[in-house]
Protein backbone atom coordinates (compact mmCIF):
# COMPACT_ATOMS: atom_id res chain seq x y z
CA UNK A 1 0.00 0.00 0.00
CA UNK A 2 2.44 2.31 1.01
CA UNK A 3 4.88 2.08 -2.19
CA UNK A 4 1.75 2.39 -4.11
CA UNK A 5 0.73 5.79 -2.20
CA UNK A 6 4.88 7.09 -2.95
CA UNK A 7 4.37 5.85 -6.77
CA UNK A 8 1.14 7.41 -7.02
CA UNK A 9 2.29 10.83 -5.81
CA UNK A 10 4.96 10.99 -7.72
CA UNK A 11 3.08 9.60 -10.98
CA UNK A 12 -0.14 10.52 -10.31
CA UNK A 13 -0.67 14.46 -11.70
CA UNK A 14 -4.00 15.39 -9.74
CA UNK A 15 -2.95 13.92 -6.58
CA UNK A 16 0.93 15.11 -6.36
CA UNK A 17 -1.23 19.16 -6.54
CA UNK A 18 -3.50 17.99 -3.70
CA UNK A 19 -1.22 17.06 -1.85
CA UNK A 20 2.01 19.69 -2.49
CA UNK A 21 -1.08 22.24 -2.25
CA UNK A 22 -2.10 20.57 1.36
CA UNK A 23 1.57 20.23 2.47
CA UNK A 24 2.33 24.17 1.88
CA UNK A 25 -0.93 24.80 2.93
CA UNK A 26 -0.29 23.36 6.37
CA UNK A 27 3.22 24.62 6.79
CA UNK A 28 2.36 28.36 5.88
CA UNK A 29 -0.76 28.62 8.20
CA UNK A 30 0.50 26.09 10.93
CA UNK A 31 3.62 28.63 11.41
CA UNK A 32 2.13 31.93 11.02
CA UNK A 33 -0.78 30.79 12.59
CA UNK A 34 1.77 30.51 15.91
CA UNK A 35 1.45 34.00 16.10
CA UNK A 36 -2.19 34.47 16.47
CA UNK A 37 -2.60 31.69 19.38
CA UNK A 38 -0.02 33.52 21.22
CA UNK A 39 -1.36 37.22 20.86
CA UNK A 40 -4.72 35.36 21.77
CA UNK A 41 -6.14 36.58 18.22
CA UNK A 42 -7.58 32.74 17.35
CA UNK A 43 -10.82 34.29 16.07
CA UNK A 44 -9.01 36.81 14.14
CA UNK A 45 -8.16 33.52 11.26
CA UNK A 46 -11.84 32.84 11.76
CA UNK A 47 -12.74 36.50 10.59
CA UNK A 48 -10.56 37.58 8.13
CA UNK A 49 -11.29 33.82 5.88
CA UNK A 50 -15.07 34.46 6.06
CA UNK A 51 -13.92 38.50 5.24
CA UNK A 52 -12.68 37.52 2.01
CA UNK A 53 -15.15 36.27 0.38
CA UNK A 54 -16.22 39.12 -0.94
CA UNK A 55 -12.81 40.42 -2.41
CA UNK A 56 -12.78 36.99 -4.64
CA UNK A 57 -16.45 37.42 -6.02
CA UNK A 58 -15.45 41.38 -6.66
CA UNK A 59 -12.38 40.19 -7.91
CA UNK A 60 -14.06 37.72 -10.74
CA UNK A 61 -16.48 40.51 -11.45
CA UNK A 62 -13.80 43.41 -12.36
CA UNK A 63 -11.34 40.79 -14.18
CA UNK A 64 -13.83 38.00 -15.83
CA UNK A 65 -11.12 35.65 -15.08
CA UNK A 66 -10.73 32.55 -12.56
CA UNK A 67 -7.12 32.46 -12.52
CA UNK A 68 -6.38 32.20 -9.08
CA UNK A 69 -3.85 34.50 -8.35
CA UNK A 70 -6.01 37.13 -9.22
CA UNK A 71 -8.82 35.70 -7.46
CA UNK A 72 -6.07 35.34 -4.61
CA UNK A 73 -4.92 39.12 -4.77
CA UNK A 74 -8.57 40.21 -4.66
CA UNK A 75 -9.25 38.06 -1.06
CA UNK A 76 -5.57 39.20 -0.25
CA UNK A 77 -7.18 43.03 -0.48
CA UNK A 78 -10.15 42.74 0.77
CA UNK A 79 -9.04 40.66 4.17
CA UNK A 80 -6.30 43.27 4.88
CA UNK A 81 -9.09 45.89 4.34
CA UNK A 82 -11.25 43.88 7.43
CA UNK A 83 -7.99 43.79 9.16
CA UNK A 84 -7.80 47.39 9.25
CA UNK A 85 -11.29 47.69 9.78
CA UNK A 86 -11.09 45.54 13.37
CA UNK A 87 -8.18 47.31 14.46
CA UNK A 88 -9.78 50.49 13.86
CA UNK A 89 -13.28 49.55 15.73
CA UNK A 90 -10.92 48.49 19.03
CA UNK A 91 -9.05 51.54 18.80
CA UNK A 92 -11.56 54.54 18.18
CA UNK A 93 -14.41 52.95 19.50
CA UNK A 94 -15.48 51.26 22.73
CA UNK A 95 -16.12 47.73 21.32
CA UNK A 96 -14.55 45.29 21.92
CA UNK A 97 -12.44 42.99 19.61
CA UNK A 98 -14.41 39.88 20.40
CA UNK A 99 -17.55 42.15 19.40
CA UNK A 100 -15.22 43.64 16.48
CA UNK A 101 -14.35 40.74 15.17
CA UNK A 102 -17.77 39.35 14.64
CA UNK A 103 -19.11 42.76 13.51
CA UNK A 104 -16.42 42.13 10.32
CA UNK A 105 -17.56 39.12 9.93
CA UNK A 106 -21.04 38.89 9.75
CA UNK A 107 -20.75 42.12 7.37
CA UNK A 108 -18.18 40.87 4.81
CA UNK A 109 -18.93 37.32 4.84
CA UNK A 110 -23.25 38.82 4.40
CA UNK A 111 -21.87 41.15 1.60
CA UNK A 112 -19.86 38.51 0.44
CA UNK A 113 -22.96 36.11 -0.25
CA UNK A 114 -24.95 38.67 -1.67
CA UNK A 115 -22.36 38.88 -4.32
CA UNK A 116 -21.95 35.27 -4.45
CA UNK A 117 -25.97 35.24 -5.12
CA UNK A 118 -26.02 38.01 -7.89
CA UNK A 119 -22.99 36.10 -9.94
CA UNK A 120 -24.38 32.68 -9.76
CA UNK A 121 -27.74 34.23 -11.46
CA UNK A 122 -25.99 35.54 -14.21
CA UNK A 123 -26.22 33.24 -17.36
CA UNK A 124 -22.13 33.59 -17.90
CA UNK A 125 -21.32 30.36 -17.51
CA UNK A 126 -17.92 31.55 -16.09
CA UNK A 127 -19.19 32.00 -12.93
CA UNK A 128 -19.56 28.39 -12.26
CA UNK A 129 -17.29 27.11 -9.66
CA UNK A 130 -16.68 30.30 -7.24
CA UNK A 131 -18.76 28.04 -4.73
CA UNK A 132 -15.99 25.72 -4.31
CA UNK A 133 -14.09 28.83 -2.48
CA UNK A 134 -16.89 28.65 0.53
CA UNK A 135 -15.93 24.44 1.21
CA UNK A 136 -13.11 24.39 -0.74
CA UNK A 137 -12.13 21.60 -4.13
CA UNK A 138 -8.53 20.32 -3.58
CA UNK A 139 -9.41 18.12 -6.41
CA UNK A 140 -9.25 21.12 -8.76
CA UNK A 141 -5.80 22.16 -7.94
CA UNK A 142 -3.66 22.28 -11.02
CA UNK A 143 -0.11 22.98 -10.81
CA UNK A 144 -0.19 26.59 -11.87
CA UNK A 145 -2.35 26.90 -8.33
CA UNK A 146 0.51 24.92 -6.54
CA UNK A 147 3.02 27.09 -7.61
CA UNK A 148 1.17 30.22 -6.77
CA UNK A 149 0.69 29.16 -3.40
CA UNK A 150 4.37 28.14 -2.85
CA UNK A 151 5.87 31.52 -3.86
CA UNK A 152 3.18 33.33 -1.91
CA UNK A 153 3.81 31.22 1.01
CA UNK A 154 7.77 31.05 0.99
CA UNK A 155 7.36 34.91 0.66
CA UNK A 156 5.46 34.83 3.82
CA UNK A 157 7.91 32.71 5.72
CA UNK A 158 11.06 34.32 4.83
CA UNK A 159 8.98 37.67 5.95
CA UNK A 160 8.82 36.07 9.15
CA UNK A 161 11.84 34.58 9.36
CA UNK A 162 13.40 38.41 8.68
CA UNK A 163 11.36 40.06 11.01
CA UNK A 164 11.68 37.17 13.25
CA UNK A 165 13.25 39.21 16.53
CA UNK A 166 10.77 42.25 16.35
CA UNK A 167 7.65 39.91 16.05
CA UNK A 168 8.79 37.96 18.84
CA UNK A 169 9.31 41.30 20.44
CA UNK A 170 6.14 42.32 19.79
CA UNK A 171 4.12 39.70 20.53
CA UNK A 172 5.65 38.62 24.41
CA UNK A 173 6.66 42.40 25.32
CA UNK A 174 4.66 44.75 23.40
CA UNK A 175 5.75 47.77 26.22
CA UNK A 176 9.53 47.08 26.16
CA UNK A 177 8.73 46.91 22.28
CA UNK A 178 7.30 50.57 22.67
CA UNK A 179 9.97 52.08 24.64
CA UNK A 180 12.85 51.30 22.81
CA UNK A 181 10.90 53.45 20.03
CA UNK A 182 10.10 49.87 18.12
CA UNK A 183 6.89 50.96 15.51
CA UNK A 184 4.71 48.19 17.10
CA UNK A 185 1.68 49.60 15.16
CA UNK A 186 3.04 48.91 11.81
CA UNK A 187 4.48 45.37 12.85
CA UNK A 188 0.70 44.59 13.91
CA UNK A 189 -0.11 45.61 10.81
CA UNK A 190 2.56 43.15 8.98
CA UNK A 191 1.97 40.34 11.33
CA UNK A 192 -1.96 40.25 10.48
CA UNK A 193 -1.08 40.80 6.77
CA UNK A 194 0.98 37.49 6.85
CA UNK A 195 -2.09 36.01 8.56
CA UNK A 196 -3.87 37.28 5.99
CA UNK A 197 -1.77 35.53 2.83
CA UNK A 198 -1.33 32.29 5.01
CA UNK A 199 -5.74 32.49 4.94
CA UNK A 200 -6.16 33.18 1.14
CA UNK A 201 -3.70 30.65 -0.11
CA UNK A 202 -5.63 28.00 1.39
CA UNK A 203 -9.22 29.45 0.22
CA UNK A 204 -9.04 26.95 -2.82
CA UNK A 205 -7.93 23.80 -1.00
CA UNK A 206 -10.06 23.66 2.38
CA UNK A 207 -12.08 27.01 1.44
CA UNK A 208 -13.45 29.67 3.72
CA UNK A 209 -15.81 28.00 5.99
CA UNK A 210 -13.01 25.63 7.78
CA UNK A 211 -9.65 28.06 6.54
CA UNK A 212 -9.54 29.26 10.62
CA UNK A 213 -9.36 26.02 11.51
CA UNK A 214 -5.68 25.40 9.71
CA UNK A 215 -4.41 28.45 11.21
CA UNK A 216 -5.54 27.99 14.81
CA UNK A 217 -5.26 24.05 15.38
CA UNK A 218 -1.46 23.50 14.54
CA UNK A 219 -0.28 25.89 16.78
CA UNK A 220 -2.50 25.01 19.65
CA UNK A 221 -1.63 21.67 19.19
CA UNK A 222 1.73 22.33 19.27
CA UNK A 223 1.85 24.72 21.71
CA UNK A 224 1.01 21.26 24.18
CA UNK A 225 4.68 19.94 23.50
CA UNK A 226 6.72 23.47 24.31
CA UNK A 227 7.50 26.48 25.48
CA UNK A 228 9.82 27.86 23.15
CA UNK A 229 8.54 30.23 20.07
CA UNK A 230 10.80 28.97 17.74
CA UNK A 231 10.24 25.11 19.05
CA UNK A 232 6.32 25.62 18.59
CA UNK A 233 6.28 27.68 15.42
CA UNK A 234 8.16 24.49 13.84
CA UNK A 235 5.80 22.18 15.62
CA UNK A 236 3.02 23.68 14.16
CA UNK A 237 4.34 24.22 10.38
CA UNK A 238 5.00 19.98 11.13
CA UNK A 239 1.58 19.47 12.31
CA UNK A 240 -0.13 21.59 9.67
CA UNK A 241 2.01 19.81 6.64
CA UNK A 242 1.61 16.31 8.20
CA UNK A 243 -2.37 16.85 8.40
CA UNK A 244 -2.20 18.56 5.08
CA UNK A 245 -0.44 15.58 3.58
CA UNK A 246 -2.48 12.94 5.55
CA UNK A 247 -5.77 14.49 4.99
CA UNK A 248 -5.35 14.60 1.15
CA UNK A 249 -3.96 10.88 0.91
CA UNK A 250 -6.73 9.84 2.55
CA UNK A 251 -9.43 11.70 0.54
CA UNK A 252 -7.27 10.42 -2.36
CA UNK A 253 -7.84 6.56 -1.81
CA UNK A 254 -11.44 7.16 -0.03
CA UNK A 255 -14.31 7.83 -2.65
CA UNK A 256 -16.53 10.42 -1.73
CA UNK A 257 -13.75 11.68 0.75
CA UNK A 258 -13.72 15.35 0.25
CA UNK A 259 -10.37 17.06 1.06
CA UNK A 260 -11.02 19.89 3.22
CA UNK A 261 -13.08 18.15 5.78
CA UNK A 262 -10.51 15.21 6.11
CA UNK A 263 -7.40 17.58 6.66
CA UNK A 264 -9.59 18.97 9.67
CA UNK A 265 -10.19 15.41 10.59
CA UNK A 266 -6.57 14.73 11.02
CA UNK A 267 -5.47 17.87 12.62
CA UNK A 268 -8.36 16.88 15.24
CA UNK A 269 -6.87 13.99 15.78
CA UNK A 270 -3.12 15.16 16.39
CA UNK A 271 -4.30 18.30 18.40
CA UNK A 272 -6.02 15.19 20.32
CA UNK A 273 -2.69 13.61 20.35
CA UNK A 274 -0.93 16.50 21.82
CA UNK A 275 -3.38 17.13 24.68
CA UNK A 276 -2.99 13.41 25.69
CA UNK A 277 0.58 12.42 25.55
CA UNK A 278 2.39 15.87 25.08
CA UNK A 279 5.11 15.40 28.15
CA UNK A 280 4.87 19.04 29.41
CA UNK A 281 1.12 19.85 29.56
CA UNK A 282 -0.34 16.20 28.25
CA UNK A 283 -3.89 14.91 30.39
CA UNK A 284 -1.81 11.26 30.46
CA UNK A 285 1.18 12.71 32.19
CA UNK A 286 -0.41 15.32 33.92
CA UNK A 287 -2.73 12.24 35.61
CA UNK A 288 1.26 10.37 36.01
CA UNK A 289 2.18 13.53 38.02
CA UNK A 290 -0.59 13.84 40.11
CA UNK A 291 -0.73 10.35 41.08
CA UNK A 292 2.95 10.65 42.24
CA UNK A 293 2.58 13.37 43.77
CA UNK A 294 -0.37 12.05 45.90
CA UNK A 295 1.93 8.76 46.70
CA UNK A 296 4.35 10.75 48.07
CA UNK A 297 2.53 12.70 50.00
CA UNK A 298 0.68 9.41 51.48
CA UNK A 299 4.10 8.30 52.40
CA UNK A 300 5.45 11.42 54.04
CA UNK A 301 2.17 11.00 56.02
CA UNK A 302 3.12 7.46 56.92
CA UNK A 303 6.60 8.06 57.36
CA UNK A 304 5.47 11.07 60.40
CA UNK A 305 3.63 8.47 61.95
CA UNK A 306 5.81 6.28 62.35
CA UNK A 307 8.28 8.66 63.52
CA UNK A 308 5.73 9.75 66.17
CA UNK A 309 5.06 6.40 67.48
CA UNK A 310 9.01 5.65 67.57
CA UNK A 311 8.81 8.66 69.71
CA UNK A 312 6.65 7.02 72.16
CA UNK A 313 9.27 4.20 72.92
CA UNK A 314 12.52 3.98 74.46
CA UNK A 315 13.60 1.73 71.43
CA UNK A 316 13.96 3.08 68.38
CA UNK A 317 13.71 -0.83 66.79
CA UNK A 318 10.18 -1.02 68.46
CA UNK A 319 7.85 -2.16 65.78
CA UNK A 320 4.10 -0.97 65.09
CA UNK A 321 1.30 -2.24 63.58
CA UNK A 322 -0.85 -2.09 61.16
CA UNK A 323 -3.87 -1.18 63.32
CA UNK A 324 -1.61 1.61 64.95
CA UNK A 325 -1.09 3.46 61.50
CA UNK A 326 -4.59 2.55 60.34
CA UNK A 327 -6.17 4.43 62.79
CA UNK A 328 -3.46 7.49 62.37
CA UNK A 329 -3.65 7.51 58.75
CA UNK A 330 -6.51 7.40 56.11
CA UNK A 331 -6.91 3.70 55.87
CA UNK A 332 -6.02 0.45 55.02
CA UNK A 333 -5.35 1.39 51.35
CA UNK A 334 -3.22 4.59 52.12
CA UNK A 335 -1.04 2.46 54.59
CA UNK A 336 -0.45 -0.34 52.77
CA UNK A 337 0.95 1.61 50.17
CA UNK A 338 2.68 4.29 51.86
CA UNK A 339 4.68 1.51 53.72
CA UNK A 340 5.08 0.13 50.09
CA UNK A 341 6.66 2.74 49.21
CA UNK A 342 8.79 3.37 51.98
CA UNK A 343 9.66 -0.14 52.11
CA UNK A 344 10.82 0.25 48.16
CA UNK A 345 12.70 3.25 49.25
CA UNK A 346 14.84 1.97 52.21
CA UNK A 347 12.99 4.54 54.84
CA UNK A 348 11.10 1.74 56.61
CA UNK A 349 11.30 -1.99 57.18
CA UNK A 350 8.59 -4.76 58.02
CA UNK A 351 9.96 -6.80 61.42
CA UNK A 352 7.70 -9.28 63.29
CA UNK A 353 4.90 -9.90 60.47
CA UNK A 354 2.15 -6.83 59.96
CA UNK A 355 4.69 -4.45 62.47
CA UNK A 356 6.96 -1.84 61.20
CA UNK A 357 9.66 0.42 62.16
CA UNK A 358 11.69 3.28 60.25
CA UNK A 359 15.59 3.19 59.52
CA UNK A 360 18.31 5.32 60.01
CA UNK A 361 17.96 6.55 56.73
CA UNK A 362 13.88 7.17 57.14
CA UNK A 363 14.68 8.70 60.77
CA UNK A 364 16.77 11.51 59.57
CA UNK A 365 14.08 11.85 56.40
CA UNK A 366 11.48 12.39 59.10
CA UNK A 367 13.43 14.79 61.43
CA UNK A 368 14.46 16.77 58.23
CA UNK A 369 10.56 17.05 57.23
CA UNK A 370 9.82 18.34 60.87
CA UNK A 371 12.08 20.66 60.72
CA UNK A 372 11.72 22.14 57.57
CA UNK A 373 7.52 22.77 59.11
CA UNK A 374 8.67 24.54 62.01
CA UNK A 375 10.97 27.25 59.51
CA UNK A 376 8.22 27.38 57.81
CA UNK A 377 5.59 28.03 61.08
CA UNK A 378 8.35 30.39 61.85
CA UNK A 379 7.99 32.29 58.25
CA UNK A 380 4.69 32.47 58.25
């Protein structure tokens, strides 16, 4: 199967488009996308590919012509026009941006369809098609549209990849940015038009409905495995071409499979993934570390009352039992396997059956743990 899949993307002319166009789909968006999870801007992907809608009907209706970079320039416009237009509600008005975004886009995507309407009514048969721009039709990529998304989107990197320093700047200390005389306002401005390209390139393969979806859930997804800006921008370029390339394989080799939908599909399933088994912030080890965490403190527990019955006796060899730490602790079940533990550790040791008694090594444990509450008492 697999040497058939490699064979067929090499040989194969309408599936080596969908699935270059899905791979630099999913690398542009995934890394500039980055950006807009940080600044906390998800819905602003959401916005400006239901904004552009209109600027590819308008664009159709000035030229006559489907070629898509034209059709790509006129959504490139028109989203950097909403752009402008949300940044301008939030800063001369009192709304909000959550209430500015979705002001933009119920107006642009609305005039947008009202277009869309008017076109589709016309008996120029040239209008057919602009549809596919609202689900998106991978399967129509030809290689002229391949190319035109790879220059636009290595453009787009290497603008990031210039400006790398100042958009980091930007985007983690926007004040220090400010006073070292930094013109944050235009950088906004250059960051969001990057957004904007890594949107419209992508109109054709997934289309406008589910565009926010490959700019958003790359980055959060890798945003689960690090910390680092340059470690998660990577991630989520990976993550984006990976479900780009998975998502039009599958649709490939599953009839009735559209593209679009299935790329979503599979960056569900890695953002999944990542929210699982990422090491850092993953539910799995999260669940690990809290279940340590709770054994240790049952031990510590176990291992003060022991020390506080050893107290009681002139022999420090005297053993206790179980019943004596049952009814000092939480129960059966916490005992057992606090001594466990302690036992595994070399802090206490089992003498005469069900009695126990601590070593050296869990005697100075416990005296160090006492201690350390009373400088703390004493702190606070």
């Amino acid at each position: 199967m697999f040497p058939e899949v490699f064979t067929d993307i090499y040989s194969d002319y309408t599936i080596r488009n969908i699935t270059l166009g899905a791979t630099v789909l999913g690398l542009v968006s995934g890394s500039l996308g980055t950006f807009a999870v940080l600044r906390r801007q998800s819905l602003l992907g959401d916005s400006i590919s239901h904004a552009v809608l209109p600027g590819i009907i308008l664009a159709f209706m000035l030229t006559g012509s489907r070629d898509p970079l034209i059709l790509i320039l006129g959504a490139a416009i028109v989203g950097w026009l909403a752009t402008l237009s949300i940044m301008a509600i939030v800063n001369t008005t009192r709304i909000k941006q959550d209430a500015s975004l979705a002001l933009v886009l119920s107006v642009f995507f609305g005039f947008g369809m009202v277009l869309m309407t008017f076109v589709q009514r016309q008996p120029d048969a040239a209008a057919a098609g602009l549809s596919r721009f609202l689900f998106g039709q991978a399967a129509a990529i030809i290689w002229d549209d391949v190319r035109t998304m790879l220059i636009i989107g290595s453009l787009a990197l290497a603008i990031l990849f210039v400006f790398w320093k100042e958009f980091k700047l930007v985007v983690f200390d926007r004040a220090f940015a400010l006073s070292l005389g930094m013109p944050v306002q235009r950088f906004d401005v250059l960051l969001t038009s990057l957004l904007v390209i890594a949107i419209v390139i992508g109109l054709q393969t997934v289309g406008v409905i589910l565009m926010s979806a490959m700019v958003v859930t790359p980055a959060a997804a890798a945003r689960q495995w690090s910390d680092r800006l340059g470690v998660v921008t990577i991630l989520a370029g990976g993550f984006g071409a990976l479900a780009g390339v998975s998502g039009a394989l599958i649709s490939a080799y599953t009839a009735r499979m559209p593209t679009g939908p299935t790329i979503v599909i599979c960056l569900t399933a890695i953002v999944l993934f990542s929210l699982i088994l990422a090491p850092n912030r993953g539910l799995l080890w999260a669940w690990v570390r809290q279940h340590r965490q709770s054994r240790d403190i049952r031990s510590r527990v176990v291992l003060g009352d022991l020390y506080w019955l050893s107290q009681q006796h002139e022999g420090v060899d005297h053993g206790h039992s179980m019943a004596a730490l049952e009814a000092m602790s939480a129960g059966r079940v916490a005992v057992d396997h606090g001594l466990e533990d302690l036992e595994r550790a070399g802090l206490a040791q089992r003498i005469d059956g069900d009695h126990w008694t601590l070593t050296e090594k869990g005697r100075q444990l416990a005296v160090s743990d006492l201690n350390d509450e009373d400088q703390d008492q004493r702190d606070a």
